[in-house]
C-alpha atoms as a PDB file:
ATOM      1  CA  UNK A   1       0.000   0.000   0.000  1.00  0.00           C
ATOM      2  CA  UNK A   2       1.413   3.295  -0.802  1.00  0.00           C
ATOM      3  CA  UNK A   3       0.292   6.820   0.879  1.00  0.00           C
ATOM      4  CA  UNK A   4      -0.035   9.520  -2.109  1.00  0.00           C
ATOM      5  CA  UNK A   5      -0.646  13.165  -0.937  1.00  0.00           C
ATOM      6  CA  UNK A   6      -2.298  15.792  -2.233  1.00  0.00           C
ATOM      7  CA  UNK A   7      -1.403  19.536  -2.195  1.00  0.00           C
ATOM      8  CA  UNK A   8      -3.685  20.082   0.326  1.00  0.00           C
ATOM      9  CA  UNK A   9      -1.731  17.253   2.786  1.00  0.00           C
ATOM     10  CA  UNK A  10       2.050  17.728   0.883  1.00  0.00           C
ATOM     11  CA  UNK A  11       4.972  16.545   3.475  1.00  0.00           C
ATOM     12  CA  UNK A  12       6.099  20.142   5.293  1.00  0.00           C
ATOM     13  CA  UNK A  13       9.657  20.344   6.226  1.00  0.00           C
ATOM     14  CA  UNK A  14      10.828  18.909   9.315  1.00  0.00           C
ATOM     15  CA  UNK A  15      13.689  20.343  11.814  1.00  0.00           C
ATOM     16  CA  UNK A  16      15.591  17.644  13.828  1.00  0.00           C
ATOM     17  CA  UNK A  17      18.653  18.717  16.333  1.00  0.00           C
ATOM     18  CA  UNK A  18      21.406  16.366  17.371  1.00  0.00           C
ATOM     19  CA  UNK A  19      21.096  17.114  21.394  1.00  0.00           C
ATOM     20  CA  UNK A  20      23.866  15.718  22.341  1.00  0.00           C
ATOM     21  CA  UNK A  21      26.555  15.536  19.589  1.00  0.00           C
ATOM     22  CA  UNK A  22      28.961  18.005  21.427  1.00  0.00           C
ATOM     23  CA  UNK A  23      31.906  16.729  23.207  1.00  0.00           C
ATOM     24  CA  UNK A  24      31.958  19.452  26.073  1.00  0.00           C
ATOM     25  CA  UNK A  25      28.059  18.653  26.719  1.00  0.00           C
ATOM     26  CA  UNK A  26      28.275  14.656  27.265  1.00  0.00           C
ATOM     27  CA  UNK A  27      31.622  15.252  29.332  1.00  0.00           C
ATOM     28  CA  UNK A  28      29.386  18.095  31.454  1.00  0.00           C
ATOM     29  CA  UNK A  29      26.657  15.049  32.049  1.00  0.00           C
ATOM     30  CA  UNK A  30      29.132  12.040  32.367  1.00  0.00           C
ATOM     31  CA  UNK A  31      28.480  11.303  35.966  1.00  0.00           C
ATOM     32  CA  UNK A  32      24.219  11.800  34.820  1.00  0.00           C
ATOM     33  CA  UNK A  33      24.498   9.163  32.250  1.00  0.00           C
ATOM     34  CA  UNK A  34      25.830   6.657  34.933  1.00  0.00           C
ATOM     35  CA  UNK A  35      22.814   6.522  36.762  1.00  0.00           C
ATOM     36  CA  UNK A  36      19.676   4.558  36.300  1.00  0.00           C
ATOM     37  CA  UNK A  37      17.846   4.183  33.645  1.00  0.00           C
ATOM     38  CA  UNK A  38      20.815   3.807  31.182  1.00  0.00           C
ATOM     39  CA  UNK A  39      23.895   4.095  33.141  1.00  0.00           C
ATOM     40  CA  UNK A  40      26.426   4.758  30.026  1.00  0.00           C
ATOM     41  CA  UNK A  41      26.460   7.840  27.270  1.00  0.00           C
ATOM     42  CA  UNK A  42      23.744   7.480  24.312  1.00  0.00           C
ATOM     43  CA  UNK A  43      25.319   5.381  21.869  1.00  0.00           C
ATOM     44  CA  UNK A  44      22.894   6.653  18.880  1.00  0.00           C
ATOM     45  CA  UNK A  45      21.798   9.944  17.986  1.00  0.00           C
ATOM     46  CA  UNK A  46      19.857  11.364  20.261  1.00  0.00           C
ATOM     47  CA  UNK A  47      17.402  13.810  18.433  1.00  0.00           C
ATOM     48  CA  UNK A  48      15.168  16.752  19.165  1.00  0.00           C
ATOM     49  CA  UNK A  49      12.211  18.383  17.123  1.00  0.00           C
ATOM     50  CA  UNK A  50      11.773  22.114  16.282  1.00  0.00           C
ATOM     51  CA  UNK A  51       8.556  22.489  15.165  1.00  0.00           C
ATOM     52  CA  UNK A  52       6.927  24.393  13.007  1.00  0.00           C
ATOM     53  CA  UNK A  53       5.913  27.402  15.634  1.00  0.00           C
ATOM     54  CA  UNK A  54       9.907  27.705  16.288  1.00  0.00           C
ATOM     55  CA  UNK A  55      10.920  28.731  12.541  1.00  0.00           C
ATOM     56  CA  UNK A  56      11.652  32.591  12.707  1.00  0.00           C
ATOM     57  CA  UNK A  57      13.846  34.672  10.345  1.00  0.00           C
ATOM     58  CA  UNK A  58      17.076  37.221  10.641  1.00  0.00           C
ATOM     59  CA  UNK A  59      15.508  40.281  12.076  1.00  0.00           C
ATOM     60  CA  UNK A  60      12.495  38.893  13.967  1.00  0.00           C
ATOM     61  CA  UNK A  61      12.407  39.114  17.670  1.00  0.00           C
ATOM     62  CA  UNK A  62      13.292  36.197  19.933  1.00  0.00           C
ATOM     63  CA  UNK A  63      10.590  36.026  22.876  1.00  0.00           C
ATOM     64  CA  UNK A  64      11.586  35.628  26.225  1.00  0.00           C
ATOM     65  CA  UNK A  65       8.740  33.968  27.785  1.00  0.00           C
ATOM     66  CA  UNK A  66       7.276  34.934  30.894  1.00  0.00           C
ATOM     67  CA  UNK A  67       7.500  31.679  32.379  1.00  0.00           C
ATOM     68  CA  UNK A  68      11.203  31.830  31.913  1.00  0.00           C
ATOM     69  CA  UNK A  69      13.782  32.431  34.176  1.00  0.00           C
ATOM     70  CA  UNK A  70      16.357  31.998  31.620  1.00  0.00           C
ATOM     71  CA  UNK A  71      16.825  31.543  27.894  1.00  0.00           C
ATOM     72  CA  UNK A  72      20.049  30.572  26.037  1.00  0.00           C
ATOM     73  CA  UNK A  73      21.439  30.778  22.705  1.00  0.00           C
ATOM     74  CA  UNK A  74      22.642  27.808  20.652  1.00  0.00           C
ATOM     75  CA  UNK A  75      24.461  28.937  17.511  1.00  0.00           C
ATOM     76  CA  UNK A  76      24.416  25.810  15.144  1.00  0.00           C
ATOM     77  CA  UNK A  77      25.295  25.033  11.899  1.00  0.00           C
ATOM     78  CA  UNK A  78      22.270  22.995  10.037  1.00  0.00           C
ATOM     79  CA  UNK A  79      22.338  21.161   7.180  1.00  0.00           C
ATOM     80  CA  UNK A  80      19.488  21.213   4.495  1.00  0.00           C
ATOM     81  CA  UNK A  81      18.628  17.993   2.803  1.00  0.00           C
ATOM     82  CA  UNK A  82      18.837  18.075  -0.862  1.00  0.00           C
ATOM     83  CA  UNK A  83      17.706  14.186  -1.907  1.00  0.00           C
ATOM     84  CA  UNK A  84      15.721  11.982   0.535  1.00  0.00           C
ATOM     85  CA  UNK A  85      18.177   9.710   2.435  1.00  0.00           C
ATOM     86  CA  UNK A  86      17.287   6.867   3.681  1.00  0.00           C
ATOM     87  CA  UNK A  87      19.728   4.227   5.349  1.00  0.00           C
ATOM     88  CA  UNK A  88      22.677   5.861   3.526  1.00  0.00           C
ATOM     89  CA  UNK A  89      26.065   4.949   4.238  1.00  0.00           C
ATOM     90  CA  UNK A  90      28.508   7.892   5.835  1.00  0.00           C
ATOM     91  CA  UNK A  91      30.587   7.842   2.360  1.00  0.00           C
ATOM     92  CA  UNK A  92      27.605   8.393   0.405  1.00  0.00           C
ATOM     93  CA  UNK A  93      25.874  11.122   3.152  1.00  0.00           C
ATOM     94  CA  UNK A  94      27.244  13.835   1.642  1.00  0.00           C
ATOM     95  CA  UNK A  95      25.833  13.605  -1.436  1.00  0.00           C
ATOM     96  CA  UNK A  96      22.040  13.972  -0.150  1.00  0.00           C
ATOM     97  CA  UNK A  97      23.105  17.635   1.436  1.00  0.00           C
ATOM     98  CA  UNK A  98      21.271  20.247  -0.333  1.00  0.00           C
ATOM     99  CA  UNK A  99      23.054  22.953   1.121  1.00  0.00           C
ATOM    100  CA  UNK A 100      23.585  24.861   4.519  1.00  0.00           C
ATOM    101  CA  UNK A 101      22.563  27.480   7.101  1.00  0.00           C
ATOM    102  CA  UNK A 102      23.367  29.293  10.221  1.00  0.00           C
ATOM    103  CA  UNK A 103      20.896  28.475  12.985  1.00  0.00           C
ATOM    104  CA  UNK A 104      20.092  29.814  16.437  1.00  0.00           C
ATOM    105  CA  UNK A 105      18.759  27.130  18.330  1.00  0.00           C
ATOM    106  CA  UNK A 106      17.185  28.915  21.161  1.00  0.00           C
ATOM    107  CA  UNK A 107      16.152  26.917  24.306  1.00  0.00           C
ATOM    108  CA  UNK A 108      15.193  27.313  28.009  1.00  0.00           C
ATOM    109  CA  UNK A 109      17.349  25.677  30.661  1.00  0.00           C
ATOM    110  CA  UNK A 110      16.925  21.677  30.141  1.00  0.00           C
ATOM    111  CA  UNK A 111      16.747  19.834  33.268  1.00  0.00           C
ATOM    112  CA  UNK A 112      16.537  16.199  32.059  1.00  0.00           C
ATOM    113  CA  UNK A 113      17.511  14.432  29.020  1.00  0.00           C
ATOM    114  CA  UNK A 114      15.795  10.930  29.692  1.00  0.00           C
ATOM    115  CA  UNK A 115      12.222  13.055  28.633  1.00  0.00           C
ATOM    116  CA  UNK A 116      11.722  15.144  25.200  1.00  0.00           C
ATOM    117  CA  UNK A 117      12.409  19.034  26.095  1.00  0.00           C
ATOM    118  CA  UNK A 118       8.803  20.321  24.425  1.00  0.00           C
ATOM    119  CA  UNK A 119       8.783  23.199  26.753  1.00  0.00           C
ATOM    120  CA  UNK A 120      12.139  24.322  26.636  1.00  0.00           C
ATOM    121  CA  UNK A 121      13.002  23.833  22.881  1.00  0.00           C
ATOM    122  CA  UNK A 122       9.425  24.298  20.956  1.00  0.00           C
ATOM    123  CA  UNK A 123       8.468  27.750  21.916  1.00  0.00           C
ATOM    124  CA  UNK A 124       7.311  30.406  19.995  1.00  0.00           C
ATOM    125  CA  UNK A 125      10.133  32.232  17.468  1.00  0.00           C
ATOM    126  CA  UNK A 126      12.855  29.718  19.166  1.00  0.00           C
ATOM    127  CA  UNK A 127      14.604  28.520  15.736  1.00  0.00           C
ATOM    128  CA  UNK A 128      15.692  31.173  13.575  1.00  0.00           C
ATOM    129  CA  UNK A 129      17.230  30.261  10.459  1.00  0.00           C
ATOM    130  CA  UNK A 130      19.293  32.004   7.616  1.00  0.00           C
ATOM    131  CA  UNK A 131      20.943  33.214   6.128  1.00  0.00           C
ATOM    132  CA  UNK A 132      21.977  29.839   3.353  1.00  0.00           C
ATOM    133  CA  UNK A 133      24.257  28.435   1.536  1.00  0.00           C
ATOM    134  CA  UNK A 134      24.837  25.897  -1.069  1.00  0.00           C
ATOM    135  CA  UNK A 135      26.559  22.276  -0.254  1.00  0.00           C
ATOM    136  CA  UNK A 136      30.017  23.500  -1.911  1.00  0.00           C
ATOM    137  CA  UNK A 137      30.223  27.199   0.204  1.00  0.00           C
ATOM    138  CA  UNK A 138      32.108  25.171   3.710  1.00  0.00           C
ATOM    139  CA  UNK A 139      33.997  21.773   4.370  1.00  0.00           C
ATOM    140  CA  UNK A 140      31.375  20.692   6.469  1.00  0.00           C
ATOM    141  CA  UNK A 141      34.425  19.149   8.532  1.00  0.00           C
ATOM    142  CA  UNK A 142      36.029  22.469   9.143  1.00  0.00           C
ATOM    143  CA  UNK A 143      33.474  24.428  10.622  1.00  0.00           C
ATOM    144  CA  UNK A 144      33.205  27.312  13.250  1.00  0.00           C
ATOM    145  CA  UNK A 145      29.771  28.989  14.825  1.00  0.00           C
ATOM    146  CA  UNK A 146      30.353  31.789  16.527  1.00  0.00           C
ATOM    147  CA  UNK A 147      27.480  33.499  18.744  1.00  0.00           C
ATOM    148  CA  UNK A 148      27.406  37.027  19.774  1.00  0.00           C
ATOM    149  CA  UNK A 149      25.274  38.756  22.127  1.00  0.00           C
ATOM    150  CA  UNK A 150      25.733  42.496  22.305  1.00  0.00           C
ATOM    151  CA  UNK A 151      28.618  42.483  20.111  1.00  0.00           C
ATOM    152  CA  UNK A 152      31.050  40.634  22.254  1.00  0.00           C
ATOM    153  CA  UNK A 153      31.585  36.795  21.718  1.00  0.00           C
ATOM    154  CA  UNK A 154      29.591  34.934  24.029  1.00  0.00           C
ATOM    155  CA  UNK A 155      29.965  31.075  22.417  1.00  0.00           C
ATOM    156  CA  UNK A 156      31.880  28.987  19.321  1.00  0.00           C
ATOM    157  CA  UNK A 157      30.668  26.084  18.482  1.00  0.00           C
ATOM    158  CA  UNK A 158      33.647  24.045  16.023  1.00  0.00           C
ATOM    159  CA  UNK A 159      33.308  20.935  14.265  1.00  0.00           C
ATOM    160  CA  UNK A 160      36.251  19.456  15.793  1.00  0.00           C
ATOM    161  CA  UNK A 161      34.009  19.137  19.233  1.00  0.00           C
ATOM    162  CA  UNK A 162      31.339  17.463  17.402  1.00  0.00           C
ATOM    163  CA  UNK A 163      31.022  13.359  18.249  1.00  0.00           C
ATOM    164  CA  UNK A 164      29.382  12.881  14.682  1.00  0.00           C
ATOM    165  CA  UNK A 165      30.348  15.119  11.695  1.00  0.00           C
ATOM    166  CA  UNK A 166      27.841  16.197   9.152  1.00  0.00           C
ATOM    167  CA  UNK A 167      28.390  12.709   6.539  1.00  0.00           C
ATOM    168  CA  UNK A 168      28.160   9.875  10.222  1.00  0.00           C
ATOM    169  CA  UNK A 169      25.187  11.755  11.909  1.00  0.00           C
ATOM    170  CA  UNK A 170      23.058  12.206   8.539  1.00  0.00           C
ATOM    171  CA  UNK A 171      23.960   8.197   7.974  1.00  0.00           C
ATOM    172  CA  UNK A 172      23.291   7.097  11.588  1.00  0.00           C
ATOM    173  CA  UNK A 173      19.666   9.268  11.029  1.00  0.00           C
ATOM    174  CA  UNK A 174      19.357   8.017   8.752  1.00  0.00           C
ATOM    175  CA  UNK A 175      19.484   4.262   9.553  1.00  0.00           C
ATOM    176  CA  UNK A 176      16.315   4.858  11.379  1.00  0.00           C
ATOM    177  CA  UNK A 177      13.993   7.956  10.376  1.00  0.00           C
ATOM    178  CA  UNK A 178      14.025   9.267   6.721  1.00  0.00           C
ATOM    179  CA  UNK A 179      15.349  12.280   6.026  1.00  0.00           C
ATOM    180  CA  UNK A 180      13.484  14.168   3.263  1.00  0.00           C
ATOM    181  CA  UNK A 181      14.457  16.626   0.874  1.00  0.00           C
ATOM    182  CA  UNK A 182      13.802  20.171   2.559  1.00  0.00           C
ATOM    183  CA  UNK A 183      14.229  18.625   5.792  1.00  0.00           C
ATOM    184  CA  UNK A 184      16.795  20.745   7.997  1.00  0.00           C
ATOM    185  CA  UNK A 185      19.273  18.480  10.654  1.00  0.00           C
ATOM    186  CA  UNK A 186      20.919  20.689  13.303  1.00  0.00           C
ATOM    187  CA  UNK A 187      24.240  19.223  13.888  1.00  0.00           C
ATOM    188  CA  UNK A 188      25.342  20.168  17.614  1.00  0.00           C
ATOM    189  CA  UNK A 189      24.659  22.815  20.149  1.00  0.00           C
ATOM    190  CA  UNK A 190      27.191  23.062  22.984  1.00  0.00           C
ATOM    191  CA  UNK A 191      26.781  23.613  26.675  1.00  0.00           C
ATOM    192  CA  UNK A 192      24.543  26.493  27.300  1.00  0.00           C
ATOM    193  CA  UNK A 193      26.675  29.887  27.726  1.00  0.00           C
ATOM    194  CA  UNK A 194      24.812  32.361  25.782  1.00  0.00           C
ATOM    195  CA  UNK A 195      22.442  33.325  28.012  1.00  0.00           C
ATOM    196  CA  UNK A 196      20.157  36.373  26.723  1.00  0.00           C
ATOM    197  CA  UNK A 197      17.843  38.833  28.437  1.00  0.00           C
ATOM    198  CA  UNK A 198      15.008  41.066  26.670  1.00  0.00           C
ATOM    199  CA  UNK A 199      16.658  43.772  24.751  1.00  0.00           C
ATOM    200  CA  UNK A 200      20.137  41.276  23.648  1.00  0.00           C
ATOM    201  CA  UNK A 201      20.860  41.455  20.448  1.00  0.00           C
ATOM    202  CA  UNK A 202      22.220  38.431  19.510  1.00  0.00           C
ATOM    203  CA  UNK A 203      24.201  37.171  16.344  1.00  0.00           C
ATOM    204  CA  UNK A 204      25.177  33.739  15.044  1.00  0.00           C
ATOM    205  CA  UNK A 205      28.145  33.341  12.350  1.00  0.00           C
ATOM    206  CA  UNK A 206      29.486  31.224  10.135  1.00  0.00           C
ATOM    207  CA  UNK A 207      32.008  32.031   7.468  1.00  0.00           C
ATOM    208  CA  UNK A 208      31.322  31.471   3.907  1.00  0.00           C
ATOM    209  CA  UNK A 209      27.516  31.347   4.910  1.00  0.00           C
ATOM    210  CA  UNK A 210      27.053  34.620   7.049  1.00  0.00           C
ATOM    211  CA  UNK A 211      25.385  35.842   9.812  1.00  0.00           C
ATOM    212  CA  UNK A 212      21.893  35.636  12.041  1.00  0.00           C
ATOM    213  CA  UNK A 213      20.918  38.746  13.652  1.00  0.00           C
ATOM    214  CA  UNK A 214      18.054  38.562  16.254  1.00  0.00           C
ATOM    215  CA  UNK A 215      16.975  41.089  19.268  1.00  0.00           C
ATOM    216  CA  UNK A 216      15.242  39.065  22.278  1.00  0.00           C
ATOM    217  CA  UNK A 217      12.018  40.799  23.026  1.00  0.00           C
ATOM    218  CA  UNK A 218       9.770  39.860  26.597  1.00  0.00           C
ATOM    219  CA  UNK A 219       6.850  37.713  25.573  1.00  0.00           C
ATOM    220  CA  UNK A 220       4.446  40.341  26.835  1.00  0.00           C
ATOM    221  CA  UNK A 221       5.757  43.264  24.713  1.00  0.00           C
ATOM    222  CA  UNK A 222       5.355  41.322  21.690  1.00  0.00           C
ATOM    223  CA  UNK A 223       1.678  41.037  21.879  1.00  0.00           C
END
């Protein structure tokens, strides 16, 4: 039986995030990851969703929610699927990238990583994305994110931290959820240091793909 959809029901992109494919965040959590239920480090990906209320722009504002008693950067470099890949092999991976961006994967504090982090990842304006780049503008294995907030450096975020490059974490996806053209795959956030308060303006960087500009706005001002 195959599933054909309309327009009216056509596939919308999906946003996955590697959450914990940073060296510097499992090595934070070591002594966590001993204890029950799985006593030893994730040994595949471990992924969260950004839905679709999180997508936001350069120049939006990033809420601060009123709930929140703090909310952190994540500059992040994603990678846009170009061809469907489905149980691809890490030599091949490449191949199915469409291209890249600069994300800011905004979150609240996360205070467990046994449970999916709805509330602190999948709020409001909490993914912005862009500016893009096609598959040939970086070496995906040579890659630095830099975050800003107010001008000064706050964060970098470099590839050579990352437990999975771009080509082993799109094959290891890959090996259980297909990844569809269109479909954006953040590839690592580190430990939270950016924190931001209302009125931050905050920048994420990448050379040879360019630069995310945001100002964080309280929740209540914005409505």
């Amino acid at each position: 039986m195959s599933l054909v959809l309309d327009a009216a029901t056509e596939r919308p992109a999906a946003i996955y995030g590697a959450a914990l494919n940073h060296r510097r965040l499992q090595a934070a959590l070591a002594a966590e990851f001993e204890q029950a239920p799985y006593q030893r480090p994730p040994q595949a990906p471990v992924l969260f969703v950004k839905p679709r209320n999180t997508v936001s722009v350069a120049g939006a504002p990033i809420p601060f929610p009123a709930d929140a008693d703090a909310v952190y950067a994540g500059g992040a470099l994603g990678v846009r699927i170009g061809r469907d890949a489905c149980r691809v092999s890490a030599a091949d991976a490449l191949s199915h990238v469409g291209g890249y961006a600069v994300v800011n994967e905004v979150s609240l504090a996360e205070t467990s990583f046994y449970r999916p982090a709805i509330q602190a990842k999948c709020r409001d304006g909490f993914c912005p994305v862009g500016p893009e780049a096609g598959p040939d503008a970086i070496d995906p294995q040579r890659v630095q994110v830099r975050t800003y907030v107010n001008g000064a450096l706050a964060e970098t975020n470099d590839s050579a931290d990352w437990l999975r490059g771009v080509a082993q974490l799109i094959a290891d996806v890959s090996q259980f959820l297909t990844l569809y053209a269109g479909d954006l795959l953040i590839v690592a956030t580190p430990p939270r240091g950016a924190r931001l308060r209302p009125g931050d303006a905050v920048a994420v960087e990448i050379d040879g793909i360019g630069r995310l500009e945001n100002i964080v706005a309280a929740e209540e001002d914005m409505q």
